[in-house]
PDB file of N, CA and C in Angstrom:
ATOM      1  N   UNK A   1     140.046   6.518-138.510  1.00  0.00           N
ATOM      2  CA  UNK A   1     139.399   5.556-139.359  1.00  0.00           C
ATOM      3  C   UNK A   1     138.673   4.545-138.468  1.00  0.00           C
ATOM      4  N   UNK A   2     137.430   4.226-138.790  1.00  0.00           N
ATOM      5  CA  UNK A   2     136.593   3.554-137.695  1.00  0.00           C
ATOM      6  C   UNK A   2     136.270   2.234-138.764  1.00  0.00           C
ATOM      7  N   UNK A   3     136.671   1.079-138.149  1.00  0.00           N
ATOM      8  CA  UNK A   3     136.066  -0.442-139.102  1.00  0.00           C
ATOM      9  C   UNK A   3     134.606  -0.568-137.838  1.00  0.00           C
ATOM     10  N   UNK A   4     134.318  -1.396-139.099  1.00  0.00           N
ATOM     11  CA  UNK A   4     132.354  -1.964-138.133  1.00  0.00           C
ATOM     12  C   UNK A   4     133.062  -3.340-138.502  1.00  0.00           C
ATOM     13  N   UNK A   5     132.874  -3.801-137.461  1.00  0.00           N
ATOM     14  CA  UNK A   5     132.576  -5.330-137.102  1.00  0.00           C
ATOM     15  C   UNK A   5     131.112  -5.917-137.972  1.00  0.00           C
ATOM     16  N   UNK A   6     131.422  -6.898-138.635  1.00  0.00           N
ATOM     17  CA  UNK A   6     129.947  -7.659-139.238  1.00  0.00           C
ATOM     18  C   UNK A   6     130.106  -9.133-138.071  1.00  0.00           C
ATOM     19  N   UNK A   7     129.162  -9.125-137.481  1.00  0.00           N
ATOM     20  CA  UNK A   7     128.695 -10.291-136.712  1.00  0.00           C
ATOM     21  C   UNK A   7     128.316 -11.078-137.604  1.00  0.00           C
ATOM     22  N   UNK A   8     128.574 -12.647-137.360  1.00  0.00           N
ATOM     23  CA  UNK A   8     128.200 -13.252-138.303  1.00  0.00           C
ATOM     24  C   UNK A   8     126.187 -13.690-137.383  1.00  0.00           C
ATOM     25  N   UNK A   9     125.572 -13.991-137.927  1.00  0.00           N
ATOM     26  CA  UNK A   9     124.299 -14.502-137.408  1.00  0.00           C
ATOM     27  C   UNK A   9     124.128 -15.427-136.617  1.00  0.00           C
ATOM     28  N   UNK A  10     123.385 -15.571-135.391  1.00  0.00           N
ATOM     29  CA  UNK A  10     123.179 -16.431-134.685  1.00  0.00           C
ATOM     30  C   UNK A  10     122.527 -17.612-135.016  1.00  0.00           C
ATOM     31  N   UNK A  11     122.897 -18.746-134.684  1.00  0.00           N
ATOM     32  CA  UNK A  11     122.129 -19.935-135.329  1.00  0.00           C
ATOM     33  C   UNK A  11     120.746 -20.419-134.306  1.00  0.00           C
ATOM     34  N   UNK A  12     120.149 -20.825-135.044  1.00  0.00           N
ATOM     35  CA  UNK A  12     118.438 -20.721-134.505  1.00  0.00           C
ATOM     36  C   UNK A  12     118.687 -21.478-133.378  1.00  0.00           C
ATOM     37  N   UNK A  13     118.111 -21.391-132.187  1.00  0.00           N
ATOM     38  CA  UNK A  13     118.327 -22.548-131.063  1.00  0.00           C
ATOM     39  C   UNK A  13     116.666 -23.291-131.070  1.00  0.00           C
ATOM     40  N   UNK A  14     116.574 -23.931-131.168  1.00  0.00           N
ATOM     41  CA  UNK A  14     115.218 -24.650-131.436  1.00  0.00           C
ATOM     42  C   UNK A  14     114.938 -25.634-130.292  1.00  0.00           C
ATOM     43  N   UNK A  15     113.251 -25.842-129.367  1.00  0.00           N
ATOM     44  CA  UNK A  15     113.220 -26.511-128.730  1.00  0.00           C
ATOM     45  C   UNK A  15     113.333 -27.986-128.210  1.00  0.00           C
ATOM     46  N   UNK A  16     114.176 -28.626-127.283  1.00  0.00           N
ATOM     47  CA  UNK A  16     113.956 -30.068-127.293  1.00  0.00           C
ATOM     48  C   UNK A  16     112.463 -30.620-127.451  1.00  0.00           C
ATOM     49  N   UNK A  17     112.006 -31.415-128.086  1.00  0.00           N
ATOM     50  CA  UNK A  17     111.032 -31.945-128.917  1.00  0.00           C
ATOM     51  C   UNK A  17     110.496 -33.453-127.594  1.00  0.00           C
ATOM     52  N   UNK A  18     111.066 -33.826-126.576  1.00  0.00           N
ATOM     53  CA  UNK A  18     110.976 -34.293-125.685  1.00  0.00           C
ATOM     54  C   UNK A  18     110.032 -33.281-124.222  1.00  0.00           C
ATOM     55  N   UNK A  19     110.692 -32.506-123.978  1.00  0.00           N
ATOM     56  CA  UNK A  19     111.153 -31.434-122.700  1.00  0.00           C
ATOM     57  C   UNK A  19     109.975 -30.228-123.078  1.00  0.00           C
ATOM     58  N   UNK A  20     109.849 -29.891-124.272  1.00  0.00           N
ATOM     59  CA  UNK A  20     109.724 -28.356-124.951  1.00  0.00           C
ATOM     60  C   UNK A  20     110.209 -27.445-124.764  1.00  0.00           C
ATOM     61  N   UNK A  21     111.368 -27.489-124.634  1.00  0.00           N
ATOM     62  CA  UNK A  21     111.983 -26.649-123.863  1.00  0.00           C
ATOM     63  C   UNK A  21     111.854 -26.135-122.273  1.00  0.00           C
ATOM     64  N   UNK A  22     111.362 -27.055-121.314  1.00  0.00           N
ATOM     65  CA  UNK A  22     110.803 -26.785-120.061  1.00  0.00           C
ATOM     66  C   UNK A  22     112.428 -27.395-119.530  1.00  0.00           C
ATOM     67  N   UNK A  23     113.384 -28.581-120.328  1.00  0.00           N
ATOM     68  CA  UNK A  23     114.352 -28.798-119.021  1.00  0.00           C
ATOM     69  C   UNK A  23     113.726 -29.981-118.667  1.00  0.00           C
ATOM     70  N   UNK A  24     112.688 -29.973-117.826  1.00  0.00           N
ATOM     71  CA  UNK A  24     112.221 -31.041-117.291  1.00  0.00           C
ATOM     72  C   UNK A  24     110.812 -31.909-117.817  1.00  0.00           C
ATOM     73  N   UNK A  25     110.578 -33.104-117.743  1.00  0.00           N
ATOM     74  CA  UNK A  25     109.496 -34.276-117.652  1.00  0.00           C
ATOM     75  C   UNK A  25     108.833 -34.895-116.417  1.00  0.00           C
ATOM     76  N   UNK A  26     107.706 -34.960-116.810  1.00  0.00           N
ATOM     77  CA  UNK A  26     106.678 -35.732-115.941  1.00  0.00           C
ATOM     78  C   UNK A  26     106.496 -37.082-116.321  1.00  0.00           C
ATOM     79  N   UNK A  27     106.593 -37.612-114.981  1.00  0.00           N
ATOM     80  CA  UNK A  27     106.377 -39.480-115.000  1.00  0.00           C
ATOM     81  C   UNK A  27     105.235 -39.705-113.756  1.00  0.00           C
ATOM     82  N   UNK A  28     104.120 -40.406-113.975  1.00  0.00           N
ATOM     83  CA  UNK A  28     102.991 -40.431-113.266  1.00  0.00           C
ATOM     84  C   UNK A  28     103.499 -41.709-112.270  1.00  0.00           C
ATOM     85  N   UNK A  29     103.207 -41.356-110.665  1.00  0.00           N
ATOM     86  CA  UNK A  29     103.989 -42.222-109.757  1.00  0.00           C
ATOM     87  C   UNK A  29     102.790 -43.036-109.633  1.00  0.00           C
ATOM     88  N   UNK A  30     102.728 -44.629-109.556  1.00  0.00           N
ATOM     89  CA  UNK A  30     101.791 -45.090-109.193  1.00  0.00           C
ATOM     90  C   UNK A  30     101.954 -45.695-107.725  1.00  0.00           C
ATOM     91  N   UNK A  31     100.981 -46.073-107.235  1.00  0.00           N
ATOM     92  CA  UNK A  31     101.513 -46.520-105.793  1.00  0.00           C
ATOM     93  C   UNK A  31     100.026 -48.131-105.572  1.00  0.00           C
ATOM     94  N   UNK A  32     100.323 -49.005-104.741  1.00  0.00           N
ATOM     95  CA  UNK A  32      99.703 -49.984-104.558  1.00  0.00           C
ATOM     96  C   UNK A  32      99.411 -51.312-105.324  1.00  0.00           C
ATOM     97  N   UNK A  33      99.026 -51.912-104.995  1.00  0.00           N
ATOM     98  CA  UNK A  33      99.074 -53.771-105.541  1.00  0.00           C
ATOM     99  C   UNK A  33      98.268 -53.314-107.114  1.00  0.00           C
ATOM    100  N   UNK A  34      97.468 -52.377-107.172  1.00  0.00           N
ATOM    101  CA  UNK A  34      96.568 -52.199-108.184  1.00  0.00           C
ATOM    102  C   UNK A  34      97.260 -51.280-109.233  1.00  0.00           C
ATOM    103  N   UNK A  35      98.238 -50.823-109.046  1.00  0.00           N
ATOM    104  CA  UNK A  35      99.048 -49.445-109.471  1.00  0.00           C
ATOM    105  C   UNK A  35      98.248 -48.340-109.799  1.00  0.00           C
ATOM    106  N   UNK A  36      97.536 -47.809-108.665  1.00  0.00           N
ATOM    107  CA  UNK A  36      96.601 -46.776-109.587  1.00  0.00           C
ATOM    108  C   UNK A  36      97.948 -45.016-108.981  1.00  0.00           C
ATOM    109  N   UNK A  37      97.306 -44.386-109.544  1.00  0.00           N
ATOM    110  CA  UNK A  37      98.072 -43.245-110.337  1.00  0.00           C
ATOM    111  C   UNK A  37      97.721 -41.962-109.325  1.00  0.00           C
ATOM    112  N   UNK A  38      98.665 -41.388-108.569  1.00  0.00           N
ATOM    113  CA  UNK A  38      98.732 -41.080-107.203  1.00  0.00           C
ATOM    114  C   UNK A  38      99.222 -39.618-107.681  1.00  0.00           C
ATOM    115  N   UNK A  39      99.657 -38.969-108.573  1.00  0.00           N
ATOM    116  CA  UNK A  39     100.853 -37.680-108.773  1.00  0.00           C
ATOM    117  C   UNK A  39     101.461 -38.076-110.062  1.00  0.00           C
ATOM    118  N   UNK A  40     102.104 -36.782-110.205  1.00  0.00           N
ATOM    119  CA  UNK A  40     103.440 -36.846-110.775  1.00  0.00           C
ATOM    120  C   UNK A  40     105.003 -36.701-110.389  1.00  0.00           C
ATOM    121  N   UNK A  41     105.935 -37.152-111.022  1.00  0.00           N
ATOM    122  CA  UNK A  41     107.204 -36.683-110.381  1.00  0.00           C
ATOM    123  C   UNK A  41     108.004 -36.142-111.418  1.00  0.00           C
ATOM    124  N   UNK A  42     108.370 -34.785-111.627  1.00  0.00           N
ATOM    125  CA  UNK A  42     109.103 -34.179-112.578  1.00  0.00           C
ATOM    126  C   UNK A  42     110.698 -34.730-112.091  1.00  0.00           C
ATOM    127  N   UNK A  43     111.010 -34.454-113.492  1.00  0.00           N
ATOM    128  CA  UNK A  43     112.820 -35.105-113.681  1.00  0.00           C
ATOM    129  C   UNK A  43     113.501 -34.543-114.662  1.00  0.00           C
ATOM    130  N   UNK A  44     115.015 -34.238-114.172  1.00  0.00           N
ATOM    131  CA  UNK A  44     115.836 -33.658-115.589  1.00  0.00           C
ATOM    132  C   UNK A  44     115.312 -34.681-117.335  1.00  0.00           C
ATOM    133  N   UNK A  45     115.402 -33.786-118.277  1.00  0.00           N
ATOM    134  CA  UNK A  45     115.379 -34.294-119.271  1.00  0.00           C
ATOM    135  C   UNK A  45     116.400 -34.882-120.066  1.00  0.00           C
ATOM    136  N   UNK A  46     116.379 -36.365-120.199  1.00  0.00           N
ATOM    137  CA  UNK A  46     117.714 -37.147-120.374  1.00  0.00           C
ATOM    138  C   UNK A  46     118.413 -36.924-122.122  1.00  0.00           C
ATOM    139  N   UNK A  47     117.343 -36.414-122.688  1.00  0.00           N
ATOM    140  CA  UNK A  47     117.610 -35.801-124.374  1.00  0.00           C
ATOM    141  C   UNK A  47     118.281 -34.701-124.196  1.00  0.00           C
ATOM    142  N   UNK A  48     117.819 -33.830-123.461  1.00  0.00           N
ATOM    143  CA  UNK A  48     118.690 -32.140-123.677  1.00  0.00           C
ATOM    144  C   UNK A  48     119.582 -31.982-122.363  1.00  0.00           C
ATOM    145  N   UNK A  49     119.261 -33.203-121.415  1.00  0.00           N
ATOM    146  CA  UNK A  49     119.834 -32.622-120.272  1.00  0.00           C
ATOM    147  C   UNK A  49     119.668 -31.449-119.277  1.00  0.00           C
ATOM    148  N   UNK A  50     118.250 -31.305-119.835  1.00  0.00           N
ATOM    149  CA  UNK A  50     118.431 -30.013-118.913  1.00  0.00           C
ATOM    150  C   UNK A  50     118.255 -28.812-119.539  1.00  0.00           C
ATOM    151  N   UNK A  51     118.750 -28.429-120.517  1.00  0.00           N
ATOM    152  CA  UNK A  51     119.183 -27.134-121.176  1.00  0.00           C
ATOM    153  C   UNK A  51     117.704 -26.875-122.230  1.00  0.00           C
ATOM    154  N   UNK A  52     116.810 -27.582-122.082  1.00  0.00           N
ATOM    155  CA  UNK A  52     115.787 -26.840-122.959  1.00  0.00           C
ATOM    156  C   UNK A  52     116.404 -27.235-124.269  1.00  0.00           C
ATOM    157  N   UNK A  53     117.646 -26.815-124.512  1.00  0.00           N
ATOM    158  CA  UNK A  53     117.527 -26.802-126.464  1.00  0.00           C
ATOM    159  C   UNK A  53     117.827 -27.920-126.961  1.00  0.00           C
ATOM    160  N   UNK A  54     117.150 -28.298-128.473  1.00  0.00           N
ATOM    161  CA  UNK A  54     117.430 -29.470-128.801  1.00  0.00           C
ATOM    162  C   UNK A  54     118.649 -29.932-129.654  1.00  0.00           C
ATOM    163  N   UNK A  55     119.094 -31.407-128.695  1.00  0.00           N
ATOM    164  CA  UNK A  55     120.360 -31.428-129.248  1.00  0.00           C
ATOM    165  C   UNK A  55     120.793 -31.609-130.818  1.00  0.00           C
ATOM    166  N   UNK A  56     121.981 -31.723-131.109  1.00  0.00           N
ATOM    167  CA  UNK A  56     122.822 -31.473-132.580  1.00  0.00           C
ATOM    168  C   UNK A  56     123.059 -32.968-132.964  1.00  0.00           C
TER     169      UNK A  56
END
């Protein structure tokens, strides 16, 4: 006698709305008395932490 397992459904994982799901953010570094705008510096994302998905 063989039972089937019913999985129940996976729940949608949807992107952090901050991040887009990248994990990380860009902050434009400025540098000098004038602050003009030199780069960027990517950084963990402090909403998802990191993980791309958006939190609960």
């Amino acid at each position: 006698m063989t039972t089937s397992q019913s999985k129940a459904p996976a729940p949608e994982v949807k992107d952090c709305p901050v991040c887009k799901g990248t994990g990380e953010v860009s902050r434009t570094v400025r540098v000098g008395r004038r602050h003009r705008p030199v780069g960027q510096q990517t950084g963990l994302c402090l909403n998802c932490l990191g993980s791309g998905q958006a939190p609960d």
